[in-house]
Protein backbone atom coordinates (compact mmCIF):
# COMPACT_ATOMS: atom_id res chain seq x y z
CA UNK A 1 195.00 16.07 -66.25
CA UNK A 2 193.66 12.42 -67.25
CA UNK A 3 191.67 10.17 -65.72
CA UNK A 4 192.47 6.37 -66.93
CA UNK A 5 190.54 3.36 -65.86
CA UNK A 6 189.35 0.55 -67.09
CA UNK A 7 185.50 -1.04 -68.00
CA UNK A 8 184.35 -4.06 -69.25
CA UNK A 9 181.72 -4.23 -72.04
CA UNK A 10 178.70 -3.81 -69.42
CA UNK A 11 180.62 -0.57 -68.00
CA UNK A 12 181.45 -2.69 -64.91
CA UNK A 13 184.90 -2.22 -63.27
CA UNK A 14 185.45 -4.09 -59.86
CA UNK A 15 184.47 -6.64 -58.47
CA UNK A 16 184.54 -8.38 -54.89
CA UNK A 17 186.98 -5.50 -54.32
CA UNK A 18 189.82 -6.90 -57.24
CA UNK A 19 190.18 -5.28 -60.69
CA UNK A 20 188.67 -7.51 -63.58
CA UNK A 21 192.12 -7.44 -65.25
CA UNK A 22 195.69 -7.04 -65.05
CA UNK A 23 196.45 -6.93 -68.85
CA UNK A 24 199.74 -5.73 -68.77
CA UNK A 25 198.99 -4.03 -72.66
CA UNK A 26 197.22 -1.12 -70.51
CA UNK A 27 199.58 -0.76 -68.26
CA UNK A 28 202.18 0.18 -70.76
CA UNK A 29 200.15 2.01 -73.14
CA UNK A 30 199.00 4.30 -69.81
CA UNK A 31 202.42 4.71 -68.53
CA UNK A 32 203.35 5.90 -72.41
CA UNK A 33 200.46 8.62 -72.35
CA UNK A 34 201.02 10.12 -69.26
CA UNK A 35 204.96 10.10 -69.75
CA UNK A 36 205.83 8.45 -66.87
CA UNK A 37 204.04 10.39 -64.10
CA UNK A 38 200.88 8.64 -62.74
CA UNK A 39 199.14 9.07 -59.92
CA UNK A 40 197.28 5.21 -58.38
CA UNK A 41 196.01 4.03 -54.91
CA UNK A 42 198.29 1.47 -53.20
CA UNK A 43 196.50 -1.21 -54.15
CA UNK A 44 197.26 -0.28 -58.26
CA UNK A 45 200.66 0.43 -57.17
CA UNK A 46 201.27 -3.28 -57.10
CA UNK A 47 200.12 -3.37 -60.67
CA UNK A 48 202.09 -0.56 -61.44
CA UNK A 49 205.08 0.21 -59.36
CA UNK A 50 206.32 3.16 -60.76
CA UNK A 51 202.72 4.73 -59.80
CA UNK A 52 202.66 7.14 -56.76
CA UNK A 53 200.23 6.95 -54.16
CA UNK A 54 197.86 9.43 -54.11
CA UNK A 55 196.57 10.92 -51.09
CA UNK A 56 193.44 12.41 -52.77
CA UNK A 57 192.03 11.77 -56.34
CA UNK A 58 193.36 15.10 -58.70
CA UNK A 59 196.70 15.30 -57.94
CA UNK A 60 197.80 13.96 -61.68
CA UNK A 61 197.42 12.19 -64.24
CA UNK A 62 195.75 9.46 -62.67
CA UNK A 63 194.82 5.78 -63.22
CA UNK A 64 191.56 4.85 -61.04
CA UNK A 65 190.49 1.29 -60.33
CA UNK A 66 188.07 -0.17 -57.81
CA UNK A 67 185.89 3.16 -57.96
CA UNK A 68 183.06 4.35 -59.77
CA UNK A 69 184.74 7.12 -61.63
CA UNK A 70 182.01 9.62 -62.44
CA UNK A 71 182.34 11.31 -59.48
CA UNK A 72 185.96 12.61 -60.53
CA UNK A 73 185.38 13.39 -63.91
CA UNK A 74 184.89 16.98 -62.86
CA UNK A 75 188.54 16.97 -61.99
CA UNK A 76 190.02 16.15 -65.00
CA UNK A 77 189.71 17.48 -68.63
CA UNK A 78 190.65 13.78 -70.50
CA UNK A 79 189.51 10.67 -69.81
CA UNK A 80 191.32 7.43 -71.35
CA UNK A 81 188.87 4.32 -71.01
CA UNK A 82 190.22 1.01 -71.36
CA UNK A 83 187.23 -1.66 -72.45
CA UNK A 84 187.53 -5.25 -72.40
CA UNK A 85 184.75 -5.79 -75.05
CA UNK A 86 183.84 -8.85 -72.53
CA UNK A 87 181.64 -9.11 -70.08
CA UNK A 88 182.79 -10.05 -66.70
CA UNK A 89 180.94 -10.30 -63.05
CA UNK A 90 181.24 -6.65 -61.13
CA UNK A 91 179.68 -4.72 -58.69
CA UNK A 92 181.03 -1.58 -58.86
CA UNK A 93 180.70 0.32 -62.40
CA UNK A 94 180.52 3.29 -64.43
CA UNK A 95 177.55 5.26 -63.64
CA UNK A 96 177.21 8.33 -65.76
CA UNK A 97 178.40 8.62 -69.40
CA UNK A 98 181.10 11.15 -69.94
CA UNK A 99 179.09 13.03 -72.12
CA UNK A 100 176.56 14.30 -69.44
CA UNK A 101 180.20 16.05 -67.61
CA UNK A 102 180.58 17.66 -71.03
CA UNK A 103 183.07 15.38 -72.54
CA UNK A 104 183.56 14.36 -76.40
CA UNK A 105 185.11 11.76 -77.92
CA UNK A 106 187.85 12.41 -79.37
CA UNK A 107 189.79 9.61 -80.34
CA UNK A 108 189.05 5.53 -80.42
CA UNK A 109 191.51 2.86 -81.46
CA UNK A 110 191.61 -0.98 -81.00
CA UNK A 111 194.52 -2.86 -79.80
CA UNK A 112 195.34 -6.14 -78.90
CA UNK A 113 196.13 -7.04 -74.80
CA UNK A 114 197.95 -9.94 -73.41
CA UNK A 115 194.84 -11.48 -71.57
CA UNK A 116 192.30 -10.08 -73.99
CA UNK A 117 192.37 -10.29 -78.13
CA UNK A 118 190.78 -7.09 -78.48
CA UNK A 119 190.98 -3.78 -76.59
CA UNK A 120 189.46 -0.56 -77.29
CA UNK A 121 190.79 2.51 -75.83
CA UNK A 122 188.76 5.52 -76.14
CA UNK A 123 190.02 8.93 -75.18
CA UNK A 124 187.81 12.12 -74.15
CA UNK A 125 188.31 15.71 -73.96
CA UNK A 126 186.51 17.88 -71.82
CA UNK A 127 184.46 20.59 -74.34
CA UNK A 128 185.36 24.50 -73.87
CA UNK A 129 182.07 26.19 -73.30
């Protein structure tokens, strides 16, 4: 399962309780990944309507906003990270670096968004020990 979200280049994710960006780029490169099948909260569900609701985090393939995502990482063996490379206001952010849940990464690539010129998307798989 994958966990998608999004970070801006100080790790932050939310703030004041809204998502830092709506770049519609991410939304179809997530919904490309995960084949169609994503699991969201009701309030990404209006950014993405084909998402389901989920009624607890681990269902799917899932795409997380508003919450510091660390604490889920346990749950799923890939991780797609969306970064801004800007810096924007937050108060909620990344805590831990998936490395210390024994995750690698495995693949990086750049692409350009429609709100921001450059993207980086960054894709981790959880290490078989």
């Amino acid at each position: 399962m994958t966990l998608y979200f999004c970070i801006d280049s100080a790790g932050g994710i939310a703030f004041n309780g809204r998502r830092q960006s709506r770049d519609s780029a991410i939304t179809a490169d997530v919904l490309a990944d995960c084949g169609g099948v994503l699991y969201a909260s009701e309030y990404t569900k209006k950014l993405i309507p084909q998402a389901i609701v989920f009624e607890t985090i681990g269902q799917g393939d899932t795409f997380l906003e508003l919450t510091e995502p660390s604490r889920y990482f346990d749950l799923f063996d890939r991780l797609v990270i969306y970064n801004f490379n800007r810096h924007y206001p937050s108060d909620v952010a990344m805590i831990d670096s998936p490395f210390l849940y024994g995750f690698n990464l495995s693949e990086s690539s750049e692409f350009v968004g429609t709100s921001h010129e450059k993207i980086t998307k960054e894709v981790y798989t959880k290490c078989v020990r």
